[in-house]
Protein backbone atom coordinates (compact mmCIF):
# COMPACT_ATOMS: atom_id res chain seq x y z
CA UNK A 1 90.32 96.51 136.67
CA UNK A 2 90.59 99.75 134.20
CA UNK A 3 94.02 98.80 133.24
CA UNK A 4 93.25 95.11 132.55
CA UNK A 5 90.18 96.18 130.28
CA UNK A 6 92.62 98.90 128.72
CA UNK A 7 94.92 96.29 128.19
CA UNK A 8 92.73 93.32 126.82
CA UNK A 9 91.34 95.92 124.40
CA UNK A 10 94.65 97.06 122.96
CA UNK A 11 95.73 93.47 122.56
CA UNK A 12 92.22 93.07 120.74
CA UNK A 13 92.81 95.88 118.59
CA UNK A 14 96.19 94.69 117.91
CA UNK A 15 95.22 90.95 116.55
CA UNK A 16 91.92 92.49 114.86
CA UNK A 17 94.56 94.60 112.55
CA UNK A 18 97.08 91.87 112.33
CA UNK A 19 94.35 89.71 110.75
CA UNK A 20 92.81 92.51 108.58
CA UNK A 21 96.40 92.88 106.95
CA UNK A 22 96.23 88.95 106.58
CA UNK A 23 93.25 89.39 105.13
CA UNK A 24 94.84 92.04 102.70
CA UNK A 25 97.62 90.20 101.81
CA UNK A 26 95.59 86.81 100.97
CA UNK A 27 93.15 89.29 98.69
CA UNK A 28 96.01 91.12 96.93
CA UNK A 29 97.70 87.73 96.55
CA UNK A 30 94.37 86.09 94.79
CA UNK A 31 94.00 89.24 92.51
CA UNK A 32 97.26 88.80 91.22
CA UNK A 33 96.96 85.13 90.42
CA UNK A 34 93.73 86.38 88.52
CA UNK A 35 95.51 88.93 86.62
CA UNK A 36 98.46 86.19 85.76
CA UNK A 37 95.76 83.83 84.38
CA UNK A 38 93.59 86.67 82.49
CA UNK A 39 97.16 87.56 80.68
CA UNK A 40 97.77 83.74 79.76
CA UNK A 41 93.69 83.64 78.23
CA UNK A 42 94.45 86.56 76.93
């Protein structure tokens, strides 16, 4: 039962930080749209 709990933590942790990069990615993706469209105001 240890190693099952061990395990279906790891594999938690695992998809928690996949998403968090996603997350990331998305972010830095939107701020550089932003930053394209200040530059064409601009």
């Amino acid at each position: 039962m240890r190693e099952l709990n061990d395990n279906g933590f790891t594999c938690f942790t695992r998809n928690y930080i996949e998403l968090v990069n996603l997350h990331n990615n998305v972010l830095f993706h939107a701020v550089s749209v932003v930053d394209v469209q200040l530059d064409k105001i601009q």
